[in-house]
N, C-alpha and C. Protein backbone atom coordinates (compact mmCIF):
# COMPACT_ATOMS: atom_id res chain seq x y z
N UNK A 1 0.86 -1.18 0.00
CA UNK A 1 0.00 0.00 0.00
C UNK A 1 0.90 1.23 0.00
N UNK A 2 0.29 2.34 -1.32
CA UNK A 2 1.16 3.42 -0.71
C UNK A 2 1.09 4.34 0.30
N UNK A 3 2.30 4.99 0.67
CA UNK A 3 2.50 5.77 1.70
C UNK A 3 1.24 6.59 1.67
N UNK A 4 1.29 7.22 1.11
CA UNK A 4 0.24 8.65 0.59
C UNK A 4 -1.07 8.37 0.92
N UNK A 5 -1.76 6.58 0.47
CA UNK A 5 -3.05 6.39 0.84
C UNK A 5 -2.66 5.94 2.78
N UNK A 6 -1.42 5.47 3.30
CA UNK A 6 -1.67 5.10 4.41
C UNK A 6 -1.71 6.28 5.27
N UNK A 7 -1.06 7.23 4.85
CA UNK A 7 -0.96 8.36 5.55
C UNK A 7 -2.48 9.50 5.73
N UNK A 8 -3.07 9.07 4.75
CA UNK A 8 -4.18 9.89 4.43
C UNK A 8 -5.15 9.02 5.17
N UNK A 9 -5.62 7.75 5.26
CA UNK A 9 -6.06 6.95 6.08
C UNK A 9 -6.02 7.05 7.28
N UNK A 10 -4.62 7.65 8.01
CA UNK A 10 -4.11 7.62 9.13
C UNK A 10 -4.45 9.12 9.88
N UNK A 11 -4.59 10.04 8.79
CA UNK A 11 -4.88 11.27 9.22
C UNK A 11 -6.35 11.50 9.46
N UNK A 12 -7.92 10.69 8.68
CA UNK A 12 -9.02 10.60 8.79
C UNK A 12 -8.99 9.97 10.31
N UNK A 13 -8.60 8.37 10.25
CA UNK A 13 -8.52 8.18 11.62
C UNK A 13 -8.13 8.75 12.65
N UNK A 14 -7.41 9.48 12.75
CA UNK A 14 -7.15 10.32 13.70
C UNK A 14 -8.04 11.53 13.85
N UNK A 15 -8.35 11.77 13.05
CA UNK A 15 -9.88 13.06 13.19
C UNK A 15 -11.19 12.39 13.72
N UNK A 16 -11.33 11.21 13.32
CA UNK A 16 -12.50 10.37 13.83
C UNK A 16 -12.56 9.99 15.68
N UNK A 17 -11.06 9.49 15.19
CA UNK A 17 -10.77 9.29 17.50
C UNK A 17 -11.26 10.51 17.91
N UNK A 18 -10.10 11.75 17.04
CA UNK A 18 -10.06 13.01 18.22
C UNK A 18 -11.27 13.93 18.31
N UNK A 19 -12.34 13.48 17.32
CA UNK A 19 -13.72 14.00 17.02
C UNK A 19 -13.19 15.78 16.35
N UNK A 20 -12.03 15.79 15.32
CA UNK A 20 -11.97 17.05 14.87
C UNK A 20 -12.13 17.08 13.66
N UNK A 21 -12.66 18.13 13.04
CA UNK A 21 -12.61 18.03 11.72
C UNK A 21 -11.10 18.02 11.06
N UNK A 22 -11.06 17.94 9.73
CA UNK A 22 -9.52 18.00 9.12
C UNK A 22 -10.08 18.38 7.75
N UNK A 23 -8.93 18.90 7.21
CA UNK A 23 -9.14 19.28 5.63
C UNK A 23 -9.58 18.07 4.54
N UNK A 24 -10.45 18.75 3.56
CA UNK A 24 -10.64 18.11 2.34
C UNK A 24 -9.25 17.51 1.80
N UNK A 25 -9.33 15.80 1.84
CA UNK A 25 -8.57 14.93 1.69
C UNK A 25 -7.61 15.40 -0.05
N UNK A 26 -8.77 15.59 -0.82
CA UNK A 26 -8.44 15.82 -2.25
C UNK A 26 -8.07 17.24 -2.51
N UNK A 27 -7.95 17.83 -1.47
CA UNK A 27 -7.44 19.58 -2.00
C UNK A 27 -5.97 19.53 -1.63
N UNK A 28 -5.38 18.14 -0.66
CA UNK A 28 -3.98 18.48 0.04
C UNK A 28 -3.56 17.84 -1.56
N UNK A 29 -4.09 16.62 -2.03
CA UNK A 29 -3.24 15.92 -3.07
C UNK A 29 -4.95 15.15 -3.70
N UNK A 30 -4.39 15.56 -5.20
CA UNK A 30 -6.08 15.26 -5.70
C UNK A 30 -5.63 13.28 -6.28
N UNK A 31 -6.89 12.77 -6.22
CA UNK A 31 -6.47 10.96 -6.67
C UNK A 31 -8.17 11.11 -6.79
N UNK A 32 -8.00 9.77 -7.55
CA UNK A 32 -9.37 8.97 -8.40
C UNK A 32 -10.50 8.80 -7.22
N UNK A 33 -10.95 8.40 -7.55
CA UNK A 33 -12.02 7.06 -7.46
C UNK A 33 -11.37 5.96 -6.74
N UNK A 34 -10.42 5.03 -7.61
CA UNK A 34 -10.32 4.17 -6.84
C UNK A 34 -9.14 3.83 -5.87
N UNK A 35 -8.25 5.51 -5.62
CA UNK A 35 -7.57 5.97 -4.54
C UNK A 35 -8.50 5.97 -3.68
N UNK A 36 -9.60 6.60 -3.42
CA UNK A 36 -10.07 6.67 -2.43
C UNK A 36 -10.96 5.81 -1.67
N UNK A 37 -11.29 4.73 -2.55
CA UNK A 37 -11.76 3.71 -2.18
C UNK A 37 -10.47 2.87 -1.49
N UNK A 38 -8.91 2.73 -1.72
CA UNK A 38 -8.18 2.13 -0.85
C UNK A 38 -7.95 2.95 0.30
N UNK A 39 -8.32 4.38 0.09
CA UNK A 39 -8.05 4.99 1.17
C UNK A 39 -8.72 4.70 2.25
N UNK A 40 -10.19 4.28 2.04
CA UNK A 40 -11.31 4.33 2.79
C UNK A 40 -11.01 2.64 3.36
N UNK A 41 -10.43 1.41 2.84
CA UNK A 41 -9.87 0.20 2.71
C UNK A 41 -8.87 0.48 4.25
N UNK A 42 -8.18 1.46 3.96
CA UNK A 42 -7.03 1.61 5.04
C UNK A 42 -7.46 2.37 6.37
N UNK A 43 -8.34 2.67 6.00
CA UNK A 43 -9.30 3.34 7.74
C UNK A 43 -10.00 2.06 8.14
N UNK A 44 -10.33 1.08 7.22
CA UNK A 44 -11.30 0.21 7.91
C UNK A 44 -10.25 -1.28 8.38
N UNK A 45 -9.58 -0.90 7.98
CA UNK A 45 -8.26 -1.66 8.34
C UNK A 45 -7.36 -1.35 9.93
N UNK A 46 -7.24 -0.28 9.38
CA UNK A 46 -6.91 0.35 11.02
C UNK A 46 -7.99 0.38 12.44
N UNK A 47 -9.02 0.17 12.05
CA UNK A 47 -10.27 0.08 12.88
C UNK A 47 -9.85 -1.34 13.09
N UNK A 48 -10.09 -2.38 12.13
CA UNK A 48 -9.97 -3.76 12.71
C UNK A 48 -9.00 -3.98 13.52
N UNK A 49 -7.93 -3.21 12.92
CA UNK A 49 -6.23 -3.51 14.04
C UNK A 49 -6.64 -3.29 15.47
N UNK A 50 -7.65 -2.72 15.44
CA UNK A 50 -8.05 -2.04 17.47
C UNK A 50 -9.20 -3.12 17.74
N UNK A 51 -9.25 -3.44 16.76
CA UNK A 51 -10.28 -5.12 17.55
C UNK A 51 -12.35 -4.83 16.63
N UNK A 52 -12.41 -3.64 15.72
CA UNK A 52 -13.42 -3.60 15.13
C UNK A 52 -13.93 -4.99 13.99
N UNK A 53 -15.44 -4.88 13.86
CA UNK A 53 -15.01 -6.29 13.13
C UNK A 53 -16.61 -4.98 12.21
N UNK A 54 -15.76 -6.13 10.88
CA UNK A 54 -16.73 -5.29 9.62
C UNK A 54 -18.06 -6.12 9.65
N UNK A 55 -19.14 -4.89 9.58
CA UNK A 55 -20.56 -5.93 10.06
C UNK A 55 -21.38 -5.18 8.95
N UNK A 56 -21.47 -4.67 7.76
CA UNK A 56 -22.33 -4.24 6.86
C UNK A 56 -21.45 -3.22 5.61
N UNK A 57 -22.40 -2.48 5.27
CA UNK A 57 -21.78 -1.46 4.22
C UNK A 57 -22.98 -0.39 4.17
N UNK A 58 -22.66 0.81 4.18
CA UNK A 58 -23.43 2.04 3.84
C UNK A 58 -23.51 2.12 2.23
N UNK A 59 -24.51 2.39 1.91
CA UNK A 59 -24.92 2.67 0.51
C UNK A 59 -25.03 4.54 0.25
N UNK A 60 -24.33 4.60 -1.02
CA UNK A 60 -24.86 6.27 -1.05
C UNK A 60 -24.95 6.66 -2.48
N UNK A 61 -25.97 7.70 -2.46
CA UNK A 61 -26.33 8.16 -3.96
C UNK A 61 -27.49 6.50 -5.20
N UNK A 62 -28.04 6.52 -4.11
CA UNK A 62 -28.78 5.23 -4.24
C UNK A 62 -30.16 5.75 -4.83
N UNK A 63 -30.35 7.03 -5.28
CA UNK A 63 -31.34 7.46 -6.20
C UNK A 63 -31.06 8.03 -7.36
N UNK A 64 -31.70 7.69 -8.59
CA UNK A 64 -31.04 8.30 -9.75
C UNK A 64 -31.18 9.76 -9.85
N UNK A 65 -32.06 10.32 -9.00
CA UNK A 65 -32.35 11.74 -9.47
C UNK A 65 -31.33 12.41 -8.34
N UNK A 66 -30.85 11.69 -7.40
CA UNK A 66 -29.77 12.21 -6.16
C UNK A 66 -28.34 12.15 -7.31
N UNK A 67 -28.49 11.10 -7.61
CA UNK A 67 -27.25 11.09 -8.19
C UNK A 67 -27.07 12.38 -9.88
N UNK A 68 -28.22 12.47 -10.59
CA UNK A 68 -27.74 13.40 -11.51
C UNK A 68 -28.05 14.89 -10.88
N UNK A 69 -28.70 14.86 -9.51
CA UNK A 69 -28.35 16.12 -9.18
C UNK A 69 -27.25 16.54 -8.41
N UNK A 70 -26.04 15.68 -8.22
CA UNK A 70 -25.03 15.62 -7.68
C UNK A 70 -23.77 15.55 -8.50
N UNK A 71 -24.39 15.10 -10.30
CA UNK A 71 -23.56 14.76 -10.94
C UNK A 71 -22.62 13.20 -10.80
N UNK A 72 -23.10 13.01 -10.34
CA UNK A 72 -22.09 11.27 -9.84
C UNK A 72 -23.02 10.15 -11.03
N UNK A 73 -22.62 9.34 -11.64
CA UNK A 73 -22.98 8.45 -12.30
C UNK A 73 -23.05 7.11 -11.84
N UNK A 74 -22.75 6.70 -10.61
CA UNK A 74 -22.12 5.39 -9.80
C UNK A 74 -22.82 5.14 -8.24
N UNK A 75 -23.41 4.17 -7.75
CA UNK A 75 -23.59 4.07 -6.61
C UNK A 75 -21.86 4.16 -5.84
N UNK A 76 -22.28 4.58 -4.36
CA UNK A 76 -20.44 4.69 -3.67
C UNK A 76 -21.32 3.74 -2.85
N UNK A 77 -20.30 3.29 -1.95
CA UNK A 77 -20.17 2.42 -0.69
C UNK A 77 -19.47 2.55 0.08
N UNK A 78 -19.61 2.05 1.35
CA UNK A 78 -18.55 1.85 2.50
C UNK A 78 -19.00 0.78 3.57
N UNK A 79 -17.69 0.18 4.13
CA UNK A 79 -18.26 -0.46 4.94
C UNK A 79 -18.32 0.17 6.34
N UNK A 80 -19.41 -0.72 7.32
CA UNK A 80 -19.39 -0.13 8.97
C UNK A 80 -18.63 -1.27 9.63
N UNK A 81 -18.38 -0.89 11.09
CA UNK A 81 -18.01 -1.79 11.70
C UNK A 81 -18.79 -2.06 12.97
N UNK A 82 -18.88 -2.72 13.54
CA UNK A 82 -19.78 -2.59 14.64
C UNK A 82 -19.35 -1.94 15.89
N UNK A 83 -18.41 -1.35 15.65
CA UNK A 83 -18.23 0.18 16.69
C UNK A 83 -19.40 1.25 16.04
N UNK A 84 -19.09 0.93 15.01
CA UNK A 84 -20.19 2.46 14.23
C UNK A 84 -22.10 2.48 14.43
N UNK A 85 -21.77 1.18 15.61
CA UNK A 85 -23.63 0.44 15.49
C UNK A 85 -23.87 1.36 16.69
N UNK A 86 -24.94 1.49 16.54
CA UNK A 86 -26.33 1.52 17.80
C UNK A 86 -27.25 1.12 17.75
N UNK A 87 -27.59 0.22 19.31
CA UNK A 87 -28.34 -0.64 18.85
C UNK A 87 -30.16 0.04 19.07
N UNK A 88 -30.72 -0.47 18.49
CA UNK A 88 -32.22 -0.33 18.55
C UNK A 88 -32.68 0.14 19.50
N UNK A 89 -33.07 1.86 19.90
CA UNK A 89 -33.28 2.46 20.83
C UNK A 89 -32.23 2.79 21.45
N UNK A 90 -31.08 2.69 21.11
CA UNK A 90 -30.04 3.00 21.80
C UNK A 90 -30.22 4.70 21.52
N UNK A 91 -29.57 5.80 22.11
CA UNK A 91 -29.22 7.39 21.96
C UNK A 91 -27.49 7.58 21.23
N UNK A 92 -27.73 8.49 20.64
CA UNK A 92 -26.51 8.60 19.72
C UNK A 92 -26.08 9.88 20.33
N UNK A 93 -24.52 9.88 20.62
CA UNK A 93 -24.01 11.11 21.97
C UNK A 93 -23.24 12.31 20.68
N UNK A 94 -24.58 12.73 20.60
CA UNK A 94 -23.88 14.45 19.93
C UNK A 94 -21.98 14.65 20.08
N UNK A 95 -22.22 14.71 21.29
CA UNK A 95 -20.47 15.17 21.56
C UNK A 95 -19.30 14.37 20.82
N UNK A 96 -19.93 13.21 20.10
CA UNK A 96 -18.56 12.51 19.49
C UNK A 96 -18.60 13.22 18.46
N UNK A 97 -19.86 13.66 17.56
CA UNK A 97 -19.43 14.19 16.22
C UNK A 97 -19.05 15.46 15.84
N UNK A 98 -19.14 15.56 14.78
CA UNK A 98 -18.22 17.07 14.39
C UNK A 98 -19.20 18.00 14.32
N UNK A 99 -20.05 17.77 12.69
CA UNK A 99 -21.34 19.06 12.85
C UNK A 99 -22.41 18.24 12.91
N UNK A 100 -22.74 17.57 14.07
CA UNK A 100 -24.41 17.11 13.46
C UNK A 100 -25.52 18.09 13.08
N UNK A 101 -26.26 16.94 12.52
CA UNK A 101 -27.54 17.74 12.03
C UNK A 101 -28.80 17.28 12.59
């Protein structure tokens, strides 16, 4: 894996622990599509290294009229892990995230 995607991996994760935002990934150094899909590969990687285990995938741009009003031609994906769960009735604690809505 290259440096560049581990490092960029390594810098999301670290905004995610420290609950801070960080700069647009593609304005420090611009890459594809399927850079950022290993990028996103190497956060969920580093999650497992701390004991996360991969339990689904998020779907996005899963409407055609979302997607040509966004311009994207492609469903995206990602996976979750079951740190990222809450369970059924569980409360979701504002204070971890960055801007909720």
């Amino acid at each position: 894996m290259s440096t560049l995607i581990q490092e960029m991996a390594t810098q999301l994760d670290i905004a995610t622990r420290c609950h801070e935002a960080t700069p647009q990934l593609s304005t420090q150094q611009p890459f594809d599509l399927a850079t950022a899909y290993r990028i996103q590969q190497a956060g969920i990687s580093l999650r497992q290294q701390r004991g996360e285990r991969v339990v689904g995938l998020k779907l996005g741009f899963t409407s055609r009229a979302k997607m040509i009003q966004m311009g994207v031609d492609a469903l995206i994906w990602g996976e979750l892990t079951d740190a990222m769960q809450i369970a059924d009735g569980g409360r979701l604690d504002l204070s971890k995230l960055i801007h909720p809505r």
